[in-house]
PDB file of N, CA and C in Angstrom:
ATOM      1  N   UNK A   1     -51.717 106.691  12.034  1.00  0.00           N
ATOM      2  CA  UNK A   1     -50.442 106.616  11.402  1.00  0.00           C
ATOM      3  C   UNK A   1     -50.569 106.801   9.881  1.00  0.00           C
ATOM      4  N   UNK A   2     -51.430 107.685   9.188  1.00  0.00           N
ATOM      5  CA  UNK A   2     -51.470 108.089   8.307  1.00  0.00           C
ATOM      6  C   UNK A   2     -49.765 108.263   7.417  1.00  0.00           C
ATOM      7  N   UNK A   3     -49.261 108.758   7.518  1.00  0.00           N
ATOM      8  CA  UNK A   3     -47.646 108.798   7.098  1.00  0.00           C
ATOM      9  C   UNK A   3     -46.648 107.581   6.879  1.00  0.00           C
ATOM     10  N   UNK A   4     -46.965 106.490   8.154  1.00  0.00           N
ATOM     11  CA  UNK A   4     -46.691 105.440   7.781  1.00  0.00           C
ATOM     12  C   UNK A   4     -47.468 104.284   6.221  1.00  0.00           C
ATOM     13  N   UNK A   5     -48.818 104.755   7.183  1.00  0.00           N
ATOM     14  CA  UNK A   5     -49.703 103.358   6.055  1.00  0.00           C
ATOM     15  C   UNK A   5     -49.577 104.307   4.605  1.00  0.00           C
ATOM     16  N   UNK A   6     -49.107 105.275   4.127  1.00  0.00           N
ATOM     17  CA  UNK A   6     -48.627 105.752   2.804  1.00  0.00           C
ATOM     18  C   UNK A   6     -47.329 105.218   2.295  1.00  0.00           C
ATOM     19  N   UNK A   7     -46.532 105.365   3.202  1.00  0.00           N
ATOM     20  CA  UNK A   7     -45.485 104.311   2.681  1.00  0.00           C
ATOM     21  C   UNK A   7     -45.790 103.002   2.353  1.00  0.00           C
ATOM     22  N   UNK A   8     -46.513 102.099   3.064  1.00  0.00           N
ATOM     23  CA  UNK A   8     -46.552 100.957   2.489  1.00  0.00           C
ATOM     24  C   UNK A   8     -47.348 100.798   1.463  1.00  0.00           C
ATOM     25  N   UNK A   9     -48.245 101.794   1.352  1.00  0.00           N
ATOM     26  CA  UNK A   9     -49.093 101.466   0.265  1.00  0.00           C
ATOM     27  C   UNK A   9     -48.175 101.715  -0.660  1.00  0.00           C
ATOM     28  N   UNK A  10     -47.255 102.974  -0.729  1.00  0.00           N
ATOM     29  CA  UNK A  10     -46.768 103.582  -1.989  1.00  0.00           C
ATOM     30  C   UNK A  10     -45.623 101.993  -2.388  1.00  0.00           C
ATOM     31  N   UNK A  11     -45.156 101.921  -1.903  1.00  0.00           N
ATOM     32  CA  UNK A  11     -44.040 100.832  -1.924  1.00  0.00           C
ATOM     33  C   UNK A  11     -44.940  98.813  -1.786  1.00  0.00           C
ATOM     34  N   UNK A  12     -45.993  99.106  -1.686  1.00  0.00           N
ATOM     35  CA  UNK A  12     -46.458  97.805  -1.854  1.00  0.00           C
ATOM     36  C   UNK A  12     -46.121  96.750  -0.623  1.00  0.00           C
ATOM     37  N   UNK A  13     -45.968  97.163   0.581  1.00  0.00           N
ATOM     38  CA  UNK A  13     -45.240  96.218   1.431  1.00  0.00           C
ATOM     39  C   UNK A  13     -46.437  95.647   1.793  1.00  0.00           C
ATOM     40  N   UNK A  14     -46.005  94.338   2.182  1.00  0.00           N
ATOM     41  CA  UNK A  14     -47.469  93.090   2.956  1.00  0.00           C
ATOM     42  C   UNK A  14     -46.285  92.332   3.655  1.00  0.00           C
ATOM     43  N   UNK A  15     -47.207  91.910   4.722  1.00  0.00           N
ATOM     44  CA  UNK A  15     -46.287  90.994   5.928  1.00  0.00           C
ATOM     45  C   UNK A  15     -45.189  92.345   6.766  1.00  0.00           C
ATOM     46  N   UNK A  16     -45.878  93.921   6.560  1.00  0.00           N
ATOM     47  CA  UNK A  16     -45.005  94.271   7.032  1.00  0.00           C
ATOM     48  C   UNK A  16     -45.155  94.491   8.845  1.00  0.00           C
ATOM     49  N   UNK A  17     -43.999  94.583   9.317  1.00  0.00           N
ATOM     50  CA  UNK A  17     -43.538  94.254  10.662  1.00  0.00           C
ATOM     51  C   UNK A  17     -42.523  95.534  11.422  1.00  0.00           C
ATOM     52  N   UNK A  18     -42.666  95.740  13.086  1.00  0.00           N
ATOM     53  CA  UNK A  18     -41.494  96.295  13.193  1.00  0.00           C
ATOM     54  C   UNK A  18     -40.969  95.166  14.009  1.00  0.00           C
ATOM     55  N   UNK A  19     -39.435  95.667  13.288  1.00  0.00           N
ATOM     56  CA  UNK A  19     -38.398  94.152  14.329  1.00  0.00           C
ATOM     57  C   UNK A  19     -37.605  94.863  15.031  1.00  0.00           C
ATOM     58  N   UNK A  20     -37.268  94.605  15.909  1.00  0.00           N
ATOM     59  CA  UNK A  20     -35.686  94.866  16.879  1.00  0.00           C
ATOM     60  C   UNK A  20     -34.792  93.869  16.996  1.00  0.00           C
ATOM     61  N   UNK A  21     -33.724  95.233  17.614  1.00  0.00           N
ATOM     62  CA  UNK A  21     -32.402  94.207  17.948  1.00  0.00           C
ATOM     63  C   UNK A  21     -31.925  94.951  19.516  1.00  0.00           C
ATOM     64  N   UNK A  22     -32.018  94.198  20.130  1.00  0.00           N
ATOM     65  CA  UNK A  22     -31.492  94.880  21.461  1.00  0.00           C
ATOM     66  C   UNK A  22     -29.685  94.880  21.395  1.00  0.00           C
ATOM     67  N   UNK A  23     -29.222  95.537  22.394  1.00  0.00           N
ATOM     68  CA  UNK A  23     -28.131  95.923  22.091  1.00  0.00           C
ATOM     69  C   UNK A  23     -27.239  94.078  22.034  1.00  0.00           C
ATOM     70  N   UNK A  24     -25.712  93.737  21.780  1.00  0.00           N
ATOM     71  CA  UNK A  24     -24.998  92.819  21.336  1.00  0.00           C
ATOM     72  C   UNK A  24     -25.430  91.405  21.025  1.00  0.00           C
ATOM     73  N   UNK A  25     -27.118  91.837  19.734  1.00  0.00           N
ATOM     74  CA  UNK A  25     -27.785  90.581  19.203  1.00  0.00           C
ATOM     75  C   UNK A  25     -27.678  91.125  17.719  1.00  0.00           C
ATOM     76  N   UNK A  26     -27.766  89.590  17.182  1.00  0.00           N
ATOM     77  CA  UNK A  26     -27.895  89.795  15.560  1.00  0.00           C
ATOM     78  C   UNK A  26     -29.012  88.889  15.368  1.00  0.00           C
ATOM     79  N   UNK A  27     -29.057  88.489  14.083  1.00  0.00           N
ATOM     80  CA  UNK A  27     -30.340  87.478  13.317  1.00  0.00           C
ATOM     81  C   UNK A  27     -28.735  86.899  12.780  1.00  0.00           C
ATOM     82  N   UNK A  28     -29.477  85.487  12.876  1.00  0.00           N
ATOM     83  CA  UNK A  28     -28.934  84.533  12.237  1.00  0.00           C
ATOM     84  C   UNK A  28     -28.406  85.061  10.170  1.00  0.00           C
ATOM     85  N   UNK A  29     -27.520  84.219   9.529  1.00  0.00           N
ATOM     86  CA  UNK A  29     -26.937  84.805   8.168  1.00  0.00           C
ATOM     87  C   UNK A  29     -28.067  83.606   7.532  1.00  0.00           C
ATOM     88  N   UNK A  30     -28.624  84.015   6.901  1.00  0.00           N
ATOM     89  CA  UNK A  30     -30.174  83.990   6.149  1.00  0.00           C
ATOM     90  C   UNK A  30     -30.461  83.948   4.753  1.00  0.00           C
ATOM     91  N   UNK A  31     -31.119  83.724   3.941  1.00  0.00           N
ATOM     92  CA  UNK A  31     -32.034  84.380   2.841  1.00  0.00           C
ATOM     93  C   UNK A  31     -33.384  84.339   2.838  1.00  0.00           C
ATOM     94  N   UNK A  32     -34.167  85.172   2.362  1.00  0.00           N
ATOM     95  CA  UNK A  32     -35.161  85.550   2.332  1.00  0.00           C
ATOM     96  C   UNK A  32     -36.251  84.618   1.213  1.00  0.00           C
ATOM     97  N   UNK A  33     -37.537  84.622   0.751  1.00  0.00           N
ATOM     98  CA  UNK A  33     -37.841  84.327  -0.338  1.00  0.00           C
ATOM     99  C   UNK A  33     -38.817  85.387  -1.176  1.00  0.00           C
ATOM    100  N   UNK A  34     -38.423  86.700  -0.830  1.00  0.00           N
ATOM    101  CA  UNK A  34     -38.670  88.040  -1.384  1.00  0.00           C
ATOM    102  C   UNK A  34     -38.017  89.250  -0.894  1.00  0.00           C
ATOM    103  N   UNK A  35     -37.747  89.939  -1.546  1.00  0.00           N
ATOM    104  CA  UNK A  35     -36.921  91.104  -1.390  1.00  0.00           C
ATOM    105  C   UNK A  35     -37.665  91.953  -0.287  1.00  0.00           C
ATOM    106  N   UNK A  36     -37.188  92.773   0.185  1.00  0.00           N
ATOM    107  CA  UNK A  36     -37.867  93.533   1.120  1.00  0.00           C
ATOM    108  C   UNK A  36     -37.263  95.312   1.070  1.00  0.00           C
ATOM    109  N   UNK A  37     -38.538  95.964   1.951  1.00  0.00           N
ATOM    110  CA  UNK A  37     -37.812  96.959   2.234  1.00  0.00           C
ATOM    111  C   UNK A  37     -37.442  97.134   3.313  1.00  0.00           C
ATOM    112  N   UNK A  38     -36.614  98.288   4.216  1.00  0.00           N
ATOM    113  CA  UNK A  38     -36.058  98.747   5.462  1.00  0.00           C
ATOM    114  C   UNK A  38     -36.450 100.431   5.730  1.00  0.00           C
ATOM    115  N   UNK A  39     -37.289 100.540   6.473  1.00  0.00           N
ATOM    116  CA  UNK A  39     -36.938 102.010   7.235  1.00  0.00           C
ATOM    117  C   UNK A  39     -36.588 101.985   8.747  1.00  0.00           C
ATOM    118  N   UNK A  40     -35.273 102.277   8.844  1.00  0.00           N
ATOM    119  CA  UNK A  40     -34.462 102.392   9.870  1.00  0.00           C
ATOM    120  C   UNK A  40     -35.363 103.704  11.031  1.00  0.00           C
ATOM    121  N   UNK A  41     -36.381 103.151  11.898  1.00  0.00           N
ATOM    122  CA  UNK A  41     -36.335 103.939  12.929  1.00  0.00           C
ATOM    123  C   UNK A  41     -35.709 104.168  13.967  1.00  0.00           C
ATOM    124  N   UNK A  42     -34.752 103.811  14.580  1.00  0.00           N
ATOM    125  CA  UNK A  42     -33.753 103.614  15.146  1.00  0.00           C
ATOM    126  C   UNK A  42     -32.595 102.895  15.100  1.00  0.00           C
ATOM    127  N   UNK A  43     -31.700 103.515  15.021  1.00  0.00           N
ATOM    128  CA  UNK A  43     -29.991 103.035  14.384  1.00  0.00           C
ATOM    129  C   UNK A  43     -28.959 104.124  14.877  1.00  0.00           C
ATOM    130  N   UNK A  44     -27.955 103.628  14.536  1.00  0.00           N
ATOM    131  CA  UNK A  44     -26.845 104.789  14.663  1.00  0.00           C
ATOM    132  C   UNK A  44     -25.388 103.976  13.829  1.00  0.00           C
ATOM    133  N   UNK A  45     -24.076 104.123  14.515  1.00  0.00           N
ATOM    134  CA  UNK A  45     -22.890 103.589  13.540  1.00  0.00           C
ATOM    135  C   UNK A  45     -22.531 102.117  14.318  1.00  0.00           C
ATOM    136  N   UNK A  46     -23.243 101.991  15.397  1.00  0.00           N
ATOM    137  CA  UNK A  46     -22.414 100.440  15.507  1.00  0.00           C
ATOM    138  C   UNK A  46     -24.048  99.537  15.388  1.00  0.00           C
ATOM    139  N   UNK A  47     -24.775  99.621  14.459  1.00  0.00           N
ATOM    140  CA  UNK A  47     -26.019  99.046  13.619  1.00  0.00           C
ATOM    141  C   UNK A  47     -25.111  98.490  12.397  1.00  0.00           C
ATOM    142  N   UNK A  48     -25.015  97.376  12.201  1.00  0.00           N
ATOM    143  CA  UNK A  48     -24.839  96.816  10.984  1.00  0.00           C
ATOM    144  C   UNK A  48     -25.799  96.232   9.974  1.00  0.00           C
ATOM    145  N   UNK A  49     -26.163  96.174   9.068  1.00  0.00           N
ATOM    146  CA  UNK A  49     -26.534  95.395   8.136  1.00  0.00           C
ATOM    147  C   UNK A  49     -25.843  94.733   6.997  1.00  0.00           C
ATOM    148  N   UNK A  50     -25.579  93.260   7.511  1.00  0.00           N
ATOM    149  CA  UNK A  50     -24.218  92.544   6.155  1.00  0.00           C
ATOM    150  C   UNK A  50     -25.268  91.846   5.681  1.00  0.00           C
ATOM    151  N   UNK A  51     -24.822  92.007   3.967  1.00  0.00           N
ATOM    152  CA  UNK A  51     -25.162  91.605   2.811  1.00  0.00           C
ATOM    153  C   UNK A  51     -24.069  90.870   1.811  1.00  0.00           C
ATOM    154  N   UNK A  52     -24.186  89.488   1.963  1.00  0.00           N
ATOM    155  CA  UNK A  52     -23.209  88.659   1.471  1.00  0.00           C
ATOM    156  C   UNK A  52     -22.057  89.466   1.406  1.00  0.00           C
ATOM    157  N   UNK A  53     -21.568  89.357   2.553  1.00  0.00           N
ATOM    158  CA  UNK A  53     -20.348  89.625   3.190  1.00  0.00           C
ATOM    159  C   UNK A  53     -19.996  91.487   3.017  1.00  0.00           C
ATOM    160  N   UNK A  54     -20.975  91.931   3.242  1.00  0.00           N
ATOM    161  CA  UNK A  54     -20.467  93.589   2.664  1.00  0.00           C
ATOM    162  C   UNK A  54     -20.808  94.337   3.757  1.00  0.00           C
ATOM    163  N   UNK A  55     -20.801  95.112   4.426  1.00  0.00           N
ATOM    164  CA  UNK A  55     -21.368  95.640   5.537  1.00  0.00           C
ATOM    165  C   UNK A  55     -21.918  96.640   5.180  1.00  0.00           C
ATOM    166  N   UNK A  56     -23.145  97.758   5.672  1.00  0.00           N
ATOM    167  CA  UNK A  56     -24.046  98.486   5.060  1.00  0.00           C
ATOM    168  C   UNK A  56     -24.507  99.334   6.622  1.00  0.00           C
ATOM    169  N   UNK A  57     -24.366 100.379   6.631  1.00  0.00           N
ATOM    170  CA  UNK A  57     -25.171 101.055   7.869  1.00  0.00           C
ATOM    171  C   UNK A  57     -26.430 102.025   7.406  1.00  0.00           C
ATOM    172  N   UNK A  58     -27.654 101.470   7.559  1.00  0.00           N
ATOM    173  CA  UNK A  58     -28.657 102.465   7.488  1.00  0.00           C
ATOM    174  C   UNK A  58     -29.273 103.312   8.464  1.00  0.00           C
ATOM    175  N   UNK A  59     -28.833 104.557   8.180  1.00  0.00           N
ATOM    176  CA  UNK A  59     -29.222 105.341   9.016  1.00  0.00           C
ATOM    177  C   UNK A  59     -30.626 105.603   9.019  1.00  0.00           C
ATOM    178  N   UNK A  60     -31.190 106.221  10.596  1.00  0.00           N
ATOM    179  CA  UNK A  60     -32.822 106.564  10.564  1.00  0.00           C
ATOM    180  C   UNK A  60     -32.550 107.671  10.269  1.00  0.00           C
ATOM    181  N   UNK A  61     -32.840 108.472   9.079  1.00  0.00           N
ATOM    182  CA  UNK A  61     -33.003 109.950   8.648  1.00  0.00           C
ATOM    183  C   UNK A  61     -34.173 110.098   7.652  1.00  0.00           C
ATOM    184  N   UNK A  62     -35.237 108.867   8.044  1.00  0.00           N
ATOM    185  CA  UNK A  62     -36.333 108.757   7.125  1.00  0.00           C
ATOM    186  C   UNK A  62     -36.277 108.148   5.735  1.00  0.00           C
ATOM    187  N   UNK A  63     -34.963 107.521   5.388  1.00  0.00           N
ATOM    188  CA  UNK A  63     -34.865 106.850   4.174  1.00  0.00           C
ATOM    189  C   UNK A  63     -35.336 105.757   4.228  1.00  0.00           C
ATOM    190  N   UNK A  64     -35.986 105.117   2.914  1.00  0.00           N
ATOM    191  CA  UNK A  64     -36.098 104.449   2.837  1.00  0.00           C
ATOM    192  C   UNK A  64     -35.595 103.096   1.654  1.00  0.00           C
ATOM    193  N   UNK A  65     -35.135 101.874   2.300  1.00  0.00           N
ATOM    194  CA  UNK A  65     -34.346 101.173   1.464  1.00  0.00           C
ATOM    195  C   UNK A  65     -34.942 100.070   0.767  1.00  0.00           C
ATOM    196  N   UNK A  66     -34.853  99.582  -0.461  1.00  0.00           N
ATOM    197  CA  UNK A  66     -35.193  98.553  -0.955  1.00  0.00           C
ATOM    198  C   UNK A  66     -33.459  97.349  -0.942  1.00  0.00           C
ATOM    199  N   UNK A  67     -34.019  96.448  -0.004  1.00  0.00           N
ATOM    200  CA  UNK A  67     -32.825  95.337   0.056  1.00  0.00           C
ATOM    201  C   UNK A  67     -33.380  93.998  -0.406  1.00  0.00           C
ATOM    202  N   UNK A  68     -32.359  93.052  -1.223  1.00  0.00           N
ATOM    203  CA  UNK A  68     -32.478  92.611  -1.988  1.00  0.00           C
ATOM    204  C   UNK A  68     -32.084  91.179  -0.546  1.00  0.00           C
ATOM    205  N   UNK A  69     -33.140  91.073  -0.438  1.00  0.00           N
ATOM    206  CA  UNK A  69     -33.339  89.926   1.111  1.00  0.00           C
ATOM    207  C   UNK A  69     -32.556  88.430   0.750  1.00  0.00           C
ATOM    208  N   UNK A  70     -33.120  88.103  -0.875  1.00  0.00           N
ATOM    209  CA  UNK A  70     -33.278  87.221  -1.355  1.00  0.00           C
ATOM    210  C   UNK A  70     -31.504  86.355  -1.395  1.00  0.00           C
ATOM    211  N   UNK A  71     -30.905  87.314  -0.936  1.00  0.00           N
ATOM    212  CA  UNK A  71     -29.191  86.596  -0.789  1.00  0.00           C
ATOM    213  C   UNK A  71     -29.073  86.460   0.206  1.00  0.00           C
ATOM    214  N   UNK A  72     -27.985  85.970   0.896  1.00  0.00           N
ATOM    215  CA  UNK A  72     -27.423  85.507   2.254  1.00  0.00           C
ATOM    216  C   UNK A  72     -27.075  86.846   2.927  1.00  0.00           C
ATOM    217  N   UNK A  73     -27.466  87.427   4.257  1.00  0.00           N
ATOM    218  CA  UNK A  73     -27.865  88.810   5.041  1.00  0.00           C
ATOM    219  C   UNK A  73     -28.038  88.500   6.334  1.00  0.00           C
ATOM    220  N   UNK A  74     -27.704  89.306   7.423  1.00  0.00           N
ATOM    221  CA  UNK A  74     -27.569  89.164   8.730  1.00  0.00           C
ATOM    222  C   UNK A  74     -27.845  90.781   8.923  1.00  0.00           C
ATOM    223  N   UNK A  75     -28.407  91.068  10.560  1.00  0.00           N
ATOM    224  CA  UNK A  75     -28.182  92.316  10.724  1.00  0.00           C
ATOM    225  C   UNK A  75     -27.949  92.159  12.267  1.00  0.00           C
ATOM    226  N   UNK A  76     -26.659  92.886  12.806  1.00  0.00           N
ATOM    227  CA  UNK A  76     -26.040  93.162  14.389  1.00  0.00           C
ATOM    228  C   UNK A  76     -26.743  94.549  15.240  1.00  0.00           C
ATOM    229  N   UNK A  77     -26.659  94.745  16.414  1.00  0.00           N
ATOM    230  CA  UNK A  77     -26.641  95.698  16.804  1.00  0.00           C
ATOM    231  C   UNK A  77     -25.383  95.512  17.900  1.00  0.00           C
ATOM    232  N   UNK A  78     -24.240  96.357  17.475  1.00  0.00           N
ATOM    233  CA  UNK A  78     -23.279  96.177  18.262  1.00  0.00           C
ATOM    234  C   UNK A  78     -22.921  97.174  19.376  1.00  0.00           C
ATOM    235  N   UNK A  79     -23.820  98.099  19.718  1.00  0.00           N
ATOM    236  CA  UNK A  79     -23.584  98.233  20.673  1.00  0.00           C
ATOM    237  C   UNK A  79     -23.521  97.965  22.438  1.00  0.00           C
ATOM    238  N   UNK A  80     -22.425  98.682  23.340  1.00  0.00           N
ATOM    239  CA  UNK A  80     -22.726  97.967  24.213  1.00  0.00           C
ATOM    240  C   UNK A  80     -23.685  98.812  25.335  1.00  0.00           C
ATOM    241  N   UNK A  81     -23.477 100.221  25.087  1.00  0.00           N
ATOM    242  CA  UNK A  81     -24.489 100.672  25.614  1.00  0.00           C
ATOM    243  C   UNK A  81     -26.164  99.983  25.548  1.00  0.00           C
ATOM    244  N   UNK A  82     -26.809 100.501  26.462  1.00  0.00           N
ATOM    245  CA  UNK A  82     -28.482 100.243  26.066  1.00  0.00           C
ATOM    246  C   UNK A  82     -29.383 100.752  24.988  1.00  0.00           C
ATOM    247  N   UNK A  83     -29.372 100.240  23.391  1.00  0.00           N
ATOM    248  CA  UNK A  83     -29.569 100.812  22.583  1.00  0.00           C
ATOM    249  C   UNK A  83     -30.313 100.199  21.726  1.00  0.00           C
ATOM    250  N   UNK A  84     -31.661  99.653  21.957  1.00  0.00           N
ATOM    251  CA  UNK A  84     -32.270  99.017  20.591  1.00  0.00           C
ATOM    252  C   UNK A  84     -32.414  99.578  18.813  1.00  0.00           C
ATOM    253  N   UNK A  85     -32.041  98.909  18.132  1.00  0.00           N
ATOM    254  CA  UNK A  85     -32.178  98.999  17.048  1.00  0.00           C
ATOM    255  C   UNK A  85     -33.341  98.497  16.078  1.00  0.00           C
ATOM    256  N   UNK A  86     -34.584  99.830  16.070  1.00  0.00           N
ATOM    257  CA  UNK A  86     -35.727  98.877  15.210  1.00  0.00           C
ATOM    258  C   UNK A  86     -35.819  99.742  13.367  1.00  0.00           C
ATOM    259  N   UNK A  87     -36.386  98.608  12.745  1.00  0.00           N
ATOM    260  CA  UNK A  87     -36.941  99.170  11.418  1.00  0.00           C
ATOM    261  C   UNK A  87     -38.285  98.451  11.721  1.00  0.00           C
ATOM    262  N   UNK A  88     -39.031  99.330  10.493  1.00  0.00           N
ATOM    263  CA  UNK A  88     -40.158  98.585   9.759  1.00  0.00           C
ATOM    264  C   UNK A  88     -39.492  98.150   8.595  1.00  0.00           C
ATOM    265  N   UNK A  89     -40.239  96.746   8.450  1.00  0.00           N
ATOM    266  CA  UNK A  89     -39.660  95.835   7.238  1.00  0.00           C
ATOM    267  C   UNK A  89     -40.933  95.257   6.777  1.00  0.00           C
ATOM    268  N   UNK A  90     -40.915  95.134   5.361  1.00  0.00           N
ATOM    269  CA  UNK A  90     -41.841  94.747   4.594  1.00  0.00           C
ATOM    270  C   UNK A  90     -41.758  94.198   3.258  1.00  0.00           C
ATOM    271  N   UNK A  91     -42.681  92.647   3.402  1.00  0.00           N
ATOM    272  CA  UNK A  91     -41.756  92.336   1.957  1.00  0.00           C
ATOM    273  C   UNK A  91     -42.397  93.144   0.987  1.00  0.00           C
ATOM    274  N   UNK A  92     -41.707  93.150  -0.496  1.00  0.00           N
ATOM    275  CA  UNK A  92     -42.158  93.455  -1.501  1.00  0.00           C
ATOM    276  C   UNK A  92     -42.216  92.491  -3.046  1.00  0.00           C
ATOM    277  N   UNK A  93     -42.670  92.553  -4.060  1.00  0.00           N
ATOM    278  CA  UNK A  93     -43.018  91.596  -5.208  1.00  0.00           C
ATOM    279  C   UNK A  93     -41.655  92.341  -5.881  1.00  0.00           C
TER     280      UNK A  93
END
Protein backbone atom coordinates (compact mmCIF):
# COMPACT_ATOMS: atom_id res chain seq x y z
CA UNK A 1 0.00 0.00 0.00
CA UNK A 2 2.60 2.24 -0.99
CA UNK A 3 -0.01 5.21 -1.99
CA UNK A 4 -1.67 4.95 1.14
CA UNK A 5 1.44 4.88 3.73
CA UNK A 6 2.44 8.33 1.60
CA UNK A 7 -0.43 9.93 2.68
CA UNK A 8 0.07 9.43 6.13
CA UNK A 9 3.41 10.13 6.17
CA UNK A 10 2.81 13.33 4.06
CA UNK A 11 0.01 14.50 6.46
CA UNK A 12 1.60 13.12 9.72
CA UNK A 13 -1.28 10.80 10.78
CA UNK A 14 -0.57 8.25 13.95
CA UNK A 15 -3.34 6.16 15.56
CA UNK A 16 -4.48 5.97 12.06
CA UNK A 17 -7.49 3.53 11.50
CA UNK A 18 -10.16 2.43 8.98
CA UNK A 19 -13.71 2.87 10.62
CA UNK A 20 -17.17 2.02 9.32
CA UNK A 21 -20.62 2.68 9.48
CA UNK A 22 -22.99 0.11 8.32
CA UNK A 23 -26.04 1.26 6.84
CA UNK A 24 -28.85 3.33 9.64
CA UNK A 25 -25.76 3.72 12.40
CA UNK A 26 -24.03 6.80 13.59
CA UNK A 27 -21.20 7.45 16.41
CA UNK A 28 -22.34 8.96 19.27
CA UNK A 29 -22.06 13.49 19.23
CA UNK A 30 -18.42 13.62 20.63
CA UNK A 31 -15.17 15.59 20.82
CA UNK A 32 -12.04 14.54 20.07
CA UNK A 33 -8.63 15.49 21.88
CA UNK A 34 -6.84 16.15 18.43
CA UNK A 35 -7.88 17.14 15.20
CA UNK A 36 -7.90 14.59 12.63
CA UNK A 37 -7.96 13.79 9.12
CA UNK A 38 -10.76 11.92 6.80
CA UNK A 39 -10.35 10.08 3.48
CA UNK A 40 -13.70 9.03 2.53
CA UNK A 41 -13.32 5.51 0.87
CA UNK A 42 -16.66 4.84 0.66
CA UNK A 43 -19.63 7.33 0.89
CA UNK A 44 -22.21 8.71 -1.23
CA UNK A 45 -25.27 11.59 -0.37
CA UNK A 46 -27.11 9.98 2.47
CA UNK A 47 -23.30 9.79 4.46
CA UNK A 48 -23.39 12.57 6.82
CA UNK A 49 -20.78 14.15 8.73
CA UNK A 50 -22.26 16.90 11.50
CA UNK A 51 -19.97 19.30 12.91
CA UNK A 52 -21.47 21.31 15.75
CA UNK A 53 -24.61 21.26 14.28
CA UNK A 54 -23.65 21.82 10.44
CA UNK A 55 -23.94 18.97 8.19
CA UNK A 56 -20.97 18.18 5.74
CA UNK A 57 -20.96 15.29 3.02
CA UNK A 58 -17.55 13.96 2.06
CA UNK A 59 -17.36 12.47 -0.88
CA UNK A 60 -14.81 9.40 -1.85
CA UNK A 61 -13.21 11.12 -4.96
CA UNK A 62 -9.79 10.76 -3.24
CA UNK A 63 -9.92 13.97 -1.19
CA UNK A 64 -8.58 14.42 1.46
CA UNK A 65 -9.94 16.34 4.65
CA UNK A 66 -8.44 17.92 7.60
CA UNK A 67 -11.46 18.08 10.40
CA UNK A 68 -11.20 19.91 13.28
CA UNK A 69 -12.36 16.68 15.68
CA UNK A 70 -11.64 18.74 18.62
CA UNK A 71 -15.53 20.24 18.71
CA UNK A 72 -18.69 18.42 19.25
CA UNK A 73 -19.14 15.92 15.73
CA UNK A 74 -21.12 12.87 14.94
CA UNK A 75 -21.07 10.96 11.67
CA UNK A 76 -24.56 8.87 10.19
CA UNK A 77 -24.81 6.58 7.48
CA UNK A 78 -28.34 6.98 6.47
CA UNK A 79 -28.92 4.82 4.21
CA UNK A 80 -31.41 2.16 3.98
CA UNK A 81 -30.15 0.18 1.35
CA UNK A 82 -26.99 -2.19 2.18
CA UNK A 83 -24.28 0.32 2.12
CA UNK A 84 -21.27 0.65 4.42
CA UNK A 85 -19.65 3.77 4.82
CA UNK A 86 -15.72 3.62 5.55
CA UNK A 87 -12.80 6.33 5.82
CA UNK A 88 -9.31 6.16 6.95
CA UNK A 89 -8.95 8.49 9.88
CA UNK A 90 -5.96 9.67 11.50
CA UNK A 91 -5.13 11.90 14.16
CA UNK A 92 -2.95 14.76 13.49
CA UNK A 93 -0.71 17.48 15.83
Amino acid sequence: MPYTNSILKQYEMTRTRAMSLKRGMCYSYHYDLTPRVHIPLTSNEKCMFIIEDKVYRLPADGSVYFVNTKVFHTALNANREDFERTHIVGNVM
